[in-house]
C-alpha atoms as a PDB file:
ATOM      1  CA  UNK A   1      16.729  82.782  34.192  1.00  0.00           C
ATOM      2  CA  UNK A   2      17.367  82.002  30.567  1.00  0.00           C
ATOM      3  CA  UNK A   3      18.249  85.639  30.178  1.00  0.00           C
ATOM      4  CA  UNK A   4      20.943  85.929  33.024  1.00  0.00           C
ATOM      5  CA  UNK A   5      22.608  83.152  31.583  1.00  0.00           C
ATOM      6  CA  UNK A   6      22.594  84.662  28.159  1.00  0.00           C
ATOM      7  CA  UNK A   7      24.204  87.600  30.164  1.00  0.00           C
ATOM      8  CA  UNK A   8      26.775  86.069  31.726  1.00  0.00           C
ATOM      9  CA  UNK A   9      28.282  83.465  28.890  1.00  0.00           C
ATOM     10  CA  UNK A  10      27.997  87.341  26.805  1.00  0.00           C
ATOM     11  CA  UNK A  11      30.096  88.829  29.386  1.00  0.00           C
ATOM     12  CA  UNK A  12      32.504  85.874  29.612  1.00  0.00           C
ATOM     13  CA  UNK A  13      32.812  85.601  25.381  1.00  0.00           C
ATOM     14  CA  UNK A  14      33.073  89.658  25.231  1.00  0.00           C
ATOM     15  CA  UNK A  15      36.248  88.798  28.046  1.00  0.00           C
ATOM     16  CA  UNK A  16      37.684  85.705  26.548  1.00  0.00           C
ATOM     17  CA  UNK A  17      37.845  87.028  22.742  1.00  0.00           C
ATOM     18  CA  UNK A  18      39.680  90.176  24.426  1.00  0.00           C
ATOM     19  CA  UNK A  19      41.865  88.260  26.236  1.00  0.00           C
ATOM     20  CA  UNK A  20      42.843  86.006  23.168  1.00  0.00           C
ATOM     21  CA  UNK A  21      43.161  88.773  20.542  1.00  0.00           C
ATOM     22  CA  UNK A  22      45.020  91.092  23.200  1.00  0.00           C
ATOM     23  CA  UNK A  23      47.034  88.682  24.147  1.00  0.00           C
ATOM     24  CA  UNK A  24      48.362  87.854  20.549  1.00  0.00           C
ATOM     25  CA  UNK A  25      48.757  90.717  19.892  1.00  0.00           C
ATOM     26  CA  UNK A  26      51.082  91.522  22.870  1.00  0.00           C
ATOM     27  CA  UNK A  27      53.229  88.589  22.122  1.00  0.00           C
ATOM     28  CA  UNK A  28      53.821  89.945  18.508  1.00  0.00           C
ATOM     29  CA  UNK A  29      54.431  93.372  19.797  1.00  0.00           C
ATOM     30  CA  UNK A  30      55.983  92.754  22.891  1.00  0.00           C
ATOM     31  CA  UNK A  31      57.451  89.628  23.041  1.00  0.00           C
ATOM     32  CA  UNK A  32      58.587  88.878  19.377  1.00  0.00           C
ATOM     33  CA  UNK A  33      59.274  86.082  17.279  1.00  0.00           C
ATOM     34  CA  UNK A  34      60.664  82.552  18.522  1.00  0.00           C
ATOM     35  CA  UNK A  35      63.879  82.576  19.532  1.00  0.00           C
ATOM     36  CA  UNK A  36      65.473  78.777  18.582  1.00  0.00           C
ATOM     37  CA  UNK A  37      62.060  77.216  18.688  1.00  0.00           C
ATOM     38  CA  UNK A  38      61.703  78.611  21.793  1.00  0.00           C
ATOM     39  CA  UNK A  39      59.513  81.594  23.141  1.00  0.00           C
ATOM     40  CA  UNK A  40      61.220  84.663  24.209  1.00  0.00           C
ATOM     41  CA  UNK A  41      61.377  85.546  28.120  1.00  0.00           C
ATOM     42  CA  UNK A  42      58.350  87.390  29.537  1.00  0.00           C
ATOM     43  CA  UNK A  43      59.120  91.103  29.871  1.00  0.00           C
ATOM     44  CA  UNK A  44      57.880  93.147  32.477  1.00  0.00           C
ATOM     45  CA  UNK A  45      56.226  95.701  29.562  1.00  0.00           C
ATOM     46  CA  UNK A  46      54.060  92.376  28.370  1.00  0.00           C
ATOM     47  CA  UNK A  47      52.946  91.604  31.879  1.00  0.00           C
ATOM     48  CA  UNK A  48      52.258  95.399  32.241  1.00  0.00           C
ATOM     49  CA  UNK A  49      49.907  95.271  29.026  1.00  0.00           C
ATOM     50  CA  UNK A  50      48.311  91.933  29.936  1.00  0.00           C
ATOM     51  CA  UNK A  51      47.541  93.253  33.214  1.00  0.00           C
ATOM     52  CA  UNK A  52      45.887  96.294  31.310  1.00  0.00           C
ATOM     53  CA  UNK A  53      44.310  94.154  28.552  1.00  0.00           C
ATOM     54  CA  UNK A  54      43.096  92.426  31.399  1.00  0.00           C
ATOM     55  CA  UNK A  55      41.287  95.475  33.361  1.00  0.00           C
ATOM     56  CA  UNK A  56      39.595  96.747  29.595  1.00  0.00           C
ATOM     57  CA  UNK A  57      38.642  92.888  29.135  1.00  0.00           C
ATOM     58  CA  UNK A  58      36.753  92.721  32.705  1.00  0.00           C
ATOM     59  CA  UNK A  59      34.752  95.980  32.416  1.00  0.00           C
ATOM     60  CA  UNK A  60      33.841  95.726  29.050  1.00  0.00           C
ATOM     61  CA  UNK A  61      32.596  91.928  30.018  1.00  0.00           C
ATOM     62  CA  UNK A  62      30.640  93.412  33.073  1.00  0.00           C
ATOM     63  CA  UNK A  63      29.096  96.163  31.164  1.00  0.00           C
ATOM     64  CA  UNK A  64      28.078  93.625  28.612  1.00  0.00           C
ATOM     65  CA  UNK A  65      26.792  91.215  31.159  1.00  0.00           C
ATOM     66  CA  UNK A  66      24.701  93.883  32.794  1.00  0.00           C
ATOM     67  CA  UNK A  67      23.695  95.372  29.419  1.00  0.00           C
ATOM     68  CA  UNK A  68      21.837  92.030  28.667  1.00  0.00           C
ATOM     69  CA  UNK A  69      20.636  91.129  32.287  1.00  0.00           C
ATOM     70  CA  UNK A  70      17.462  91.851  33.673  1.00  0.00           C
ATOM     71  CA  UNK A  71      17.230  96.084  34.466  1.00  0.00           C
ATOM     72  CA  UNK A  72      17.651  96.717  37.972  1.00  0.00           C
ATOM     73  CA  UNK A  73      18.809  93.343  38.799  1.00  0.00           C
ATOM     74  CA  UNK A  74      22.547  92.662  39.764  1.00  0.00           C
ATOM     75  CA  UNK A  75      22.176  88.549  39.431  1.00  0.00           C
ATOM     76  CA  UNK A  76      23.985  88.713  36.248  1.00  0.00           C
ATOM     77  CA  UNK A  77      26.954  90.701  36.919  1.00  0.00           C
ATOM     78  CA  UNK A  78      27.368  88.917  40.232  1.00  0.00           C
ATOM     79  CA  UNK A  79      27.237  85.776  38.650  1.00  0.00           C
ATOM     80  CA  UNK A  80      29.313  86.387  35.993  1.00  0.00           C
ATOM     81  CA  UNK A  81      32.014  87.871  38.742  1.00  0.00           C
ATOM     82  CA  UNK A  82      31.635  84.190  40.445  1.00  0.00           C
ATOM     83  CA  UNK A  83      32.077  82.298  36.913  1.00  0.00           C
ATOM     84  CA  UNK A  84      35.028  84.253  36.749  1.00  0.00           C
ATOM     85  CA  UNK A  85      36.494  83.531  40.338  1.00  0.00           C
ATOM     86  CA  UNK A  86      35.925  80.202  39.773  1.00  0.00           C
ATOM     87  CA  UNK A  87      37.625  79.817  36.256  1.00  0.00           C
ATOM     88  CA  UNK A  88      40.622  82.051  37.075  1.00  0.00           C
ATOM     89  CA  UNK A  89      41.179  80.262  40.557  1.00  0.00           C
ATOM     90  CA  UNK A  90      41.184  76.989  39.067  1.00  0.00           C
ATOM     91  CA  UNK A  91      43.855  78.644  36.360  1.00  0.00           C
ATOM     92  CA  UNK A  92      45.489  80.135  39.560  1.00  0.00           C
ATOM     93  CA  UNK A  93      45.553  76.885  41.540  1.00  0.00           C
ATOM     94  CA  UNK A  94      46.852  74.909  38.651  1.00  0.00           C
ATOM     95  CA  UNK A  95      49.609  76.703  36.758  1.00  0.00           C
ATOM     96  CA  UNK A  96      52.899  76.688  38.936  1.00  0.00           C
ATOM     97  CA  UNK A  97      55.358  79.430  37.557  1.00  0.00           C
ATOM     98  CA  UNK A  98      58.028  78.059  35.510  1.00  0.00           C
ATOM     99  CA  UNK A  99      61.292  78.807  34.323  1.00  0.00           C
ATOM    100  CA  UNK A 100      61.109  82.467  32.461  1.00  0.00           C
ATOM    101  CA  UNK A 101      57.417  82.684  32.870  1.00  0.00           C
ATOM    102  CA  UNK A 102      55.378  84.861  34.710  1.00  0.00           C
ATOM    103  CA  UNK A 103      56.475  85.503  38.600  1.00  0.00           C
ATOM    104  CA  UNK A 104      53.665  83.558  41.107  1.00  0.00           C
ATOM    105  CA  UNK A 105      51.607  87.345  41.950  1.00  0.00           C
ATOM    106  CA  UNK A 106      50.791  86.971  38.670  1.00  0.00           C
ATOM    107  CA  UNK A 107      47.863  85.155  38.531  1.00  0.00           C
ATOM    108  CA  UNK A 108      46.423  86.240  41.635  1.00  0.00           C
ATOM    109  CA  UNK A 109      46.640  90.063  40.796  1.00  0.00           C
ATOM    110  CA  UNK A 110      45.202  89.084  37.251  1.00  0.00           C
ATOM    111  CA  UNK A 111      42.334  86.989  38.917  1.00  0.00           C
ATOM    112  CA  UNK A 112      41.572  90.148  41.461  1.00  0.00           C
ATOM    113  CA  UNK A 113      41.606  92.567  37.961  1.00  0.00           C
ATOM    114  CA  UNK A 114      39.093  90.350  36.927  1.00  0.00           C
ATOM    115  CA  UNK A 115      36.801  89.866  39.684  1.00  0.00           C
ATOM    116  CA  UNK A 116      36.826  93.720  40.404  1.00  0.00           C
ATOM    117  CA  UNK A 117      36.890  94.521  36.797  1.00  0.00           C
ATOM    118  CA  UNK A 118      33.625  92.857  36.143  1.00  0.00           C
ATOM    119  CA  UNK A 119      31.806  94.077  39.040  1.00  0.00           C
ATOM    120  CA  UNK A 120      32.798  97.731  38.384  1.00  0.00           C
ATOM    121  CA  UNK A 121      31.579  97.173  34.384  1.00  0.00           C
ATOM    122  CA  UNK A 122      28.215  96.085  35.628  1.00  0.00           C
ATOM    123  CA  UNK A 123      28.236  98.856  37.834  1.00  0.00           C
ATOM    124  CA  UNK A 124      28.984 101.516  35.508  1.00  0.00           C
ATOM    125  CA  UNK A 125      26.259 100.214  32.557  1.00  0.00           C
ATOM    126  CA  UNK A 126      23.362 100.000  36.072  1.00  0.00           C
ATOM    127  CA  UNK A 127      24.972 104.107  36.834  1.00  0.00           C
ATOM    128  CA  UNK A 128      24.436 104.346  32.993  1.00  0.00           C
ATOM    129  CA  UNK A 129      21.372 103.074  32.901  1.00  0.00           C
ATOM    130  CA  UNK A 130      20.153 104.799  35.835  1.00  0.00           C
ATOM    131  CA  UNK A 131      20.741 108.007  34.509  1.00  0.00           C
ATOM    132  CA  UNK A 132      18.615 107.660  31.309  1.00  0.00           C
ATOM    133  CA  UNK A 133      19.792 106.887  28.009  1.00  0.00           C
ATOM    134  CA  UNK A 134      19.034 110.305  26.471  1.00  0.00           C
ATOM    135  CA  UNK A 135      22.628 111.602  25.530  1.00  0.00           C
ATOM    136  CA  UNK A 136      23.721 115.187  26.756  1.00  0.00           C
ATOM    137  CA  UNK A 137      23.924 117.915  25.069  1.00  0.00           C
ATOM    138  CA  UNK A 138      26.435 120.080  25.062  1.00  0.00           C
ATOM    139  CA  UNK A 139      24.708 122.760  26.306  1.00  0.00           C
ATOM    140  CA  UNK A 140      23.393 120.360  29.455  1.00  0.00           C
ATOM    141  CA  UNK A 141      26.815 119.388  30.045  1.00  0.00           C
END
């Protein structure tokens, strides 16, 4: 039990310091400096890359979560796929698009990346797994 926990708040840090640093780093890039005191209108390129960011964020949490779970067991992805439903639907529920911001699909596509994203990362470290962890050679591949 202790362990599956461990998993999931893994997962969910590996995702969250993603998130944060892609996210930064898209507003830099992307979005440049104030404008007035003000932030600069969301472009369709940022929501593009934070959708992306996203998608890398979610598998590499899922593969993390699963990489620390129990082998053969699937509790930890799972549950790490409901933490995340839960957290981005409240986020979802809550934030109302404003002004410039983000349009209202949004938030749902970016809480269905996520969802998907995690459960396809924990599915690809189990196929991992489940293949051995011997690497190829090249003369096996």
């Amino acid at each position: 039990m202790l362990r599956t926990i461990l998993a999931i708040l893994s997962g969910f840090g590996v995702m969250l310091v993603l998130v944060i640093v892609s996210t930064l780093v898209g507003v830099v890039v992307l979005l440049g400096p104030l404008q007035g005191g003000r932030r600069p209108p969301i472009t369709q390129e940022y929501l593009l890359a934070n959708l992306g960011s996203a998608v890398v964020a979610a598998l590499m949490g899922g593969w993390i979560c699963s990489r620390i779970g129990r082998p053969r067991s699937v509790g930890a992805t799972w549950g790490l796929a409901a933490f995340v439903l839960v957290m981005s639907g409240i986020t979802t529920v809550i934030d109302e698009p404003v002004g410039d911001g983000p349009p209202a699909w949004y938030a749902y596509a970016v809480l269905a990346i996520r969802v998907v994203g995690v459960l396809i990362g924990g599915f690809l470290e189990r196929l991992r797994r489940s293949a051995g962890s011997k690497p190829k050679t090249l003369e096996e591949v």
